[in-house]
N, C-alpha and C. Protein backbone atom coordinates (compact mmCIF):
# COMPACT_ATOMS: atom_id res chain seq x y z
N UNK A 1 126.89 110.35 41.12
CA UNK A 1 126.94 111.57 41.91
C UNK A 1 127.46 111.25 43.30
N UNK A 2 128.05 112.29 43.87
CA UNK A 2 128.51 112.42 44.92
C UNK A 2 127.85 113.01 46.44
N UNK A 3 127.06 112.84 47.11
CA UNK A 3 126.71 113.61 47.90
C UNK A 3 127.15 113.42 49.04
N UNK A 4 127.90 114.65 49.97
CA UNK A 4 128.25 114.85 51.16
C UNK A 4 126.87 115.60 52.10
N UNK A 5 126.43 114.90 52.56
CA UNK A 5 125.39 115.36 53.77
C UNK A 5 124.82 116.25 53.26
N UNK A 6 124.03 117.46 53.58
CA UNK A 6 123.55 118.60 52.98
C UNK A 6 124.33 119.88 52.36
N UNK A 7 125.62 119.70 52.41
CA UNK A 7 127.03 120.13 51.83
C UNK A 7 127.23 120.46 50.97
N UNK A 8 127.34 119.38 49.96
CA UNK A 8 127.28 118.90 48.67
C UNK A 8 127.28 118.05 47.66
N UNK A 9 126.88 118.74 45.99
CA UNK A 9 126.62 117.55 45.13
C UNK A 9 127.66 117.83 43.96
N UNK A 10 128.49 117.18 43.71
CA UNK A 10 129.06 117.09 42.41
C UNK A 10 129.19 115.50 41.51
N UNK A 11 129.48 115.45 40.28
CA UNK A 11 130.32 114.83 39.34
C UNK A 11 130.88 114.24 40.28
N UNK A 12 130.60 112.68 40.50
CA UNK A 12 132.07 111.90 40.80
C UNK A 12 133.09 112.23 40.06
N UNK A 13 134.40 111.59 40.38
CA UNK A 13 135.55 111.53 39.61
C UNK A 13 135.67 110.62 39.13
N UNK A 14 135.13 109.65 38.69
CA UNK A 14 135.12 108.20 38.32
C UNK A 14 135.68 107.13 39.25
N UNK A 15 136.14 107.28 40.04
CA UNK A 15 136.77 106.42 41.16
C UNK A 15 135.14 105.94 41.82
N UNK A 16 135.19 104.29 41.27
CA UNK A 16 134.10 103.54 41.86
C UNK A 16 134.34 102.49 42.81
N UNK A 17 134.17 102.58 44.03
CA UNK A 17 134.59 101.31 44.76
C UNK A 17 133.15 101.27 45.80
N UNK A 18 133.51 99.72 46.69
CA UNK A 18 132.66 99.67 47.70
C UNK A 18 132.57 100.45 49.27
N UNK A 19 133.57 101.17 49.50
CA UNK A 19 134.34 101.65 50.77
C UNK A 19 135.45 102.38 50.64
N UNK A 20 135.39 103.56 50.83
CA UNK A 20 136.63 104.51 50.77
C UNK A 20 138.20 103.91 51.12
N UNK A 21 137.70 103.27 52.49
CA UNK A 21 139.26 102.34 52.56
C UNK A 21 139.74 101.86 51.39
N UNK A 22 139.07 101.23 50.46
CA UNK A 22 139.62 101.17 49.02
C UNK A 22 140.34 101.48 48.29
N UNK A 23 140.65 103.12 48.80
CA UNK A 23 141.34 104.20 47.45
C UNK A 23 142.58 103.97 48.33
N UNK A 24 142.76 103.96 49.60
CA UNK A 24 144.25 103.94 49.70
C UNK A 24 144.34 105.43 50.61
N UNK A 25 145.95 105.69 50.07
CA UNK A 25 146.00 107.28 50.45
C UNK A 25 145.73 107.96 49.35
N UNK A 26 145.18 109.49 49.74
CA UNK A 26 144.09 110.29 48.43
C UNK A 26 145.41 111.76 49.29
N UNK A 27 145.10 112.54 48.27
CA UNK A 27 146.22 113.69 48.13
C UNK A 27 145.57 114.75 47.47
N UNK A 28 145.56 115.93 47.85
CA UNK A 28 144.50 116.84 47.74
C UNK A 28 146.08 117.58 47.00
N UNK A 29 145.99 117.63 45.38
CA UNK A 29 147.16 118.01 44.47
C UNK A 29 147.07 119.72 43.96
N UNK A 30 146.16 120.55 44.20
CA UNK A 30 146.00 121.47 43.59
C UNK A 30 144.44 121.89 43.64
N UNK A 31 143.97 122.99 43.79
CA UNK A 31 142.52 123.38 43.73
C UNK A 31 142.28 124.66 43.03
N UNK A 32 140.90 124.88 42.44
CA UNK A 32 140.76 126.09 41.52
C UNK A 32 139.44 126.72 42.16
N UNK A 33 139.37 127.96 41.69
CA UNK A 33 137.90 127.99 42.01
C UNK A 33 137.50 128.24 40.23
N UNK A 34 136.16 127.30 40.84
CA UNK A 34 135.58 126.68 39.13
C UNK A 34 134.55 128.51 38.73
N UNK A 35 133.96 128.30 40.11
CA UNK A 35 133.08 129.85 39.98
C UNK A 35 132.26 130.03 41.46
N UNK A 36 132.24 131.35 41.84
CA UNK A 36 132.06 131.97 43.08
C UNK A 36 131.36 130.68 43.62
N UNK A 37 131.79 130.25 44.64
CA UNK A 37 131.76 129.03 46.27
C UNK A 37 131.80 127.84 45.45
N UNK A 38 132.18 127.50 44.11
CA UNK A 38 132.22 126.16 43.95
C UNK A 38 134.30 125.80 43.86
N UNK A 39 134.50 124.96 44.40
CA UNK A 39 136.25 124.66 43.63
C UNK A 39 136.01 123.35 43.43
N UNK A 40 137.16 123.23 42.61
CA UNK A 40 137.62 121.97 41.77
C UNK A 40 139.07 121.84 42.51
N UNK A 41 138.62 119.91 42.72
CA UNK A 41 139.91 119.67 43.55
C UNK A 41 140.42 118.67 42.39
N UNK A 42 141.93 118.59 42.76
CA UNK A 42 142.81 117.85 41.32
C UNK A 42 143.43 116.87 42.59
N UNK A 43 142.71 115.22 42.72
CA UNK A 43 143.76 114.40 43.21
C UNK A 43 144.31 113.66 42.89
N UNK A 44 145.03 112.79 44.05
CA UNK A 44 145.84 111.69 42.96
C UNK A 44 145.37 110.64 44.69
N UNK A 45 145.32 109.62 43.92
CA UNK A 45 145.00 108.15 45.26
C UNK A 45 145.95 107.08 44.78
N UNK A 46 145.95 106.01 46.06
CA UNK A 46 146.86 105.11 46.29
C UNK A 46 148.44 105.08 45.86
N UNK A 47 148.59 104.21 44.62
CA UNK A 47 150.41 104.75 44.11
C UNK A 47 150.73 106.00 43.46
N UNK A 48 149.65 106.39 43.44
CA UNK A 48 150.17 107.74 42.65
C UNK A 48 150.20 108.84 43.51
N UNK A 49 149.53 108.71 44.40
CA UNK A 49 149.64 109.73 45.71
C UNK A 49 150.65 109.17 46.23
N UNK A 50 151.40 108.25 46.83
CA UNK A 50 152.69 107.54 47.71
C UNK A 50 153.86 108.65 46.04
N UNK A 51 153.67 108.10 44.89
CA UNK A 51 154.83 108.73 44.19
C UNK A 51 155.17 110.02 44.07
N UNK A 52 153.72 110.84 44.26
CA UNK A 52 153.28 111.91 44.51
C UNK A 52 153.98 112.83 45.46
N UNK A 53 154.03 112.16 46.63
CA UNK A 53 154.27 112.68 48.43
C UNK A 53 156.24 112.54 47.91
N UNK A 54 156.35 111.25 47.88
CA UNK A 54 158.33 110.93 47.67
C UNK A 54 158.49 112.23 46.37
N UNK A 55 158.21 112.58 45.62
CA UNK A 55 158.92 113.37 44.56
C UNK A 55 158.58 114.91 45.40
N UNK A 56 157.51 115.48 45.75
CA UNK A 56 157.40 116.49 46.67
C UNK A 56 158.46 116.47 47.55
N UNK A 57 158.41 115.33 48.43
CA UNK A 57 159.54 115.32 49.34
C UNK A 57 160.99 115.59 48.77
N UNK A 58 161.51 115.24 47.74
CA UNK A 58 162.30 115.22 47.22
C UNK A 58 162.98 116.80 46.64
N UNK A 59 162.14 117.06 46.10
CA UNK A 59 161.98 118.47 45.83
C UNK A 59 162.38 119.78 46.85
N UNK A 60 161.80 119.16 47.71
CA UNK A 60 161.83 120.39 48.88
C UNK A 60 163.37 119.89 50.00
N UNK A 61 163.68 118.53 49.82
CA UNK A 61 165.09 118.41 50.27
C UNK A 61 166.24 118.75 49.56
N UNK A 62 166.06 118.94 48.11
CA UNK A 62 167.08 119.79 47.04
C UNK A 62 167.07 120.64 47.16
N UNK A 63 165.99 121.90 47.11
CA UNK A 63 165.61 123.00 47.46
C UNK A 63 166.49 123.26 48.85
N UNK A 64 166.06 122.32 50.26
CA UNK A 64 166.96 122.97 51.77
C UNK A 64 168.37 122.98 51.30
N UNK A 65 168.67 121.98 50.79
CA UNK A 65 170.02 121.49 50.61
C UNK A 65 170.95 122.79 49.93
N UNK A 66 170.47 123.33 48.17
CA UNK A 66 170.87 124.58 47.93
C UNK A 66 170.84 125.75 48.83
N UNK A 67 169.74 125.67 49.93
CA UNK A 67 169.25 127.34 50.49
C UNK A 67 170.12 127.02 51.90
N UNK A 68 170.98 125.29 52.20
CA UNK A 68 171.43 125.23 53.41
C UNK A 68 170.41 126.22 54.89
N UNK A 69 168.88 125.00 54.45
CA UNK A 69 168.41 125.35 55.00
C UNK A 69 167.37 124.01 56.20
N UNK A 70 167.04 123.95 57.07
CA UNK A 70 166.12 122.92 57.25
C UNK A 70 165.09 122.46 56.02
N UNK A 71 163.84 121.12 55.68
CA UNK A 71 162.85 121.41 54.93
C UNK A 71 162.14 122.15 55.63
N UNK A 72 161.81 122.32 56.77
CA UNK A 72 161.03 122.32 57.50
C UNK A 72 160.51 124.11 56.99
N UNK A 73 161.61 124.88 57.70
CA UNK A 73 161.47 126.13 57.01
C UNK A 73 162.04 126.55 55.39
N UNK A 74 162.39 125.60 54.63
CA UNK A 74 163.18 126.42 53.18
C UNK A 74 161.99 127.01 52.58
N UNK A 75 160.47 126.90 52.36
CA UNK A 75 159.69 127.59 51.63
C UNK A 75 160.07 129.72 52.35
N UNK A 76 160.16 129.59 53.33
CA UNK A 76 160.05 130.40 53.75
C UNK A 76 161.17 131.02 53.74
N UNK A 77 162.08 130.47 53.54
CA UNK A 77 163.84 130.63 53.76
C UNK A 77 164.05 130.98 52.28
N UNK A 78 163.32 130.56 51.25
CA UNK A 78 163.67 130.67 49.71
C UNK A 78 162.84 132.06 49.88
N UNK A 79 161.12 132.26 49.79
CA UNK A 79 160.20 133.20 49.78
C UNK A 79 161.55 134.70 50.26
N UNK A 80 161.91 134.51 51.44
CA UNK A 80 162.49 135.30 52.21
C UNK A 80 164.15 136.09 51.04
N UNK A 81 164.97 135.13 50.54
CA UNK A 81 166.01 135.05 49.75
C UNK A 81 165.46 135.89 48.48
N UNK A 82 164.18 135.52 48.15
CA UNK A 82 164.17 136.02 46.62
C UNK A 82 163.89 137.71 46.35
N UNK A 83 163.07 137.66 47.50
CA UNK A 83 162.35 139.13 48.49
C UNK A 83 163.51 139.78 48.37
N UNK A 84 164.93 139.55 49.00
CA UNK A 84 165.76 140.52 49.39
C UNK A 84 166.76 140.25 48.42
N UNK A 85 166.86 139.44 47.30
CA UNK A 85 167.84 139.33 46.28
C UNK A 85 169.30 138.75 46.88
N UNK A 86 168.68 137.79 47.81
CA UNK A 86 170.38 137.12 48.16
C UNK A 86 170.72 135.99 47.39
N UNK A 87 169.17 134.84 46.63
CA UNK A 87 170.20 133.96 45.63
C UNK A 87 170.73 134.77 44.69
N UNK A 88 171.46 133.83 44.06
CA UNK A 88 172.13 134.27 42.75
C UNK A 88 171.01 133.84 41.21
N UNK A 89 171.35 134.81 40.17
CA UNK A 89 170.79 134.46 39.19
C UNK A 89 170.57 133.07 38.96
N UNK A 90 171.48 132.72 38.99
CA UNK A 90 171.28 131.12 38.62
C UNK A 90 170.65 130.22 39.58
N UNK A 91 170.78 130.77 40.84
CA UNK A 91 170.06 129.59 41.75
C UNK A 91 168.66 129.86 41.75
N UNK A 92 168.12 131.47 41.35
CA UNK A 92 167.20 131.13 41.07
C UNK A 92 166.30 131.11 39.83
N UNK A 93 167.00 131.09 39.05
CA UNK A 93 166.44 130.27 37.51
C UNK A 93 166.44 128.79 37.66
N UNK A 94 167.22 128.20 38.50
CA UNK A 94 166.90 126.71 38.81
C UNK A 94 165.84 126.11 39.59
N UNK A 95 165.76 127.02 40.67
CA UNK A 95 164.50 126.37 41.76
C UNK A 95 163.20 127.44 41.84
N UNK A 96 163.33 128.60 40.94
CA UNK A 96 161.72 129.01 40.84
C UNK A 96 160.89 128.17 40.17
N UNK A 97 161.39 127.59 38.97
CA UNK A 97 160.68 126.92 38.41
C UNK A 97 159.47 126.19 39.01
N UNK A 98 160.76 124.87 39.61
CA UNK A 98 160.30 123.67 40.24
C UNK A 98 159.56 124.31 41.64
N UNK A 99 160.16 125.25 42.25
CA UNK A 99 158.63 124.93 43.91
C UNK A 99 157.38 125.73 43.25
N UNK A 100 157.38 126.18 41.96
CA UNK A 100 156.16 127.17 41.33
C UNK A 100 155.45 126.13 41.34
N UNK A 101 155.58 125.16 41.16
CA UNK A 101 154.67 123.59 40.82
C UNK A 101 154.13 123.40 41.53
């Protein structure tokens, strides 16, 4: 078990070590709510979070690159495009997919 201060208690994730420094970098991948005030977090630690972060990154520089946009703003620059119907069919049957992820 897991306990955070008077916070909370869940299910470890199986990740057993002596010291958090251990895991590396940890990556908060997706969250649900399991049922009213509890969520379920989906991560990924050490190499799989580093492969994790580079393919995200990656993603969202293909994405600026089609929308000839910064990364910085393309979520917003795509959000904005699809709203007012300026890609084209095809550009966006290609990249809804992938930033839906």
């Amino acid at each position: 078990m897991i306990r955070i201060g008077n916070h909370d208690t869940q299910a470890c994730g199986g990740t057993h070590h002596d010291s958090t420094g251990q895991i590396g970098e940890l990556r908060i991948i997706r969250s649900s709510q399991v049922q009213d005030g509890v969520e379920r977090l989906q991560i990924v630690a050490g190499d799989t979070a580093r492969e994790h972060a580079r393919e995200q990154e990656r993603l969202l520089n293909e994405s600026s690159e089609v929308l000839g946009v910064s990364p910085r703003t393309s979520p917003m620059q795509y959000s904005g495009s699809l709203n007012s119907g300026n890609l084209s069919k095809r550009e966006s049957s290609l990249w809804r997919p992938r930033l839906s992820d």
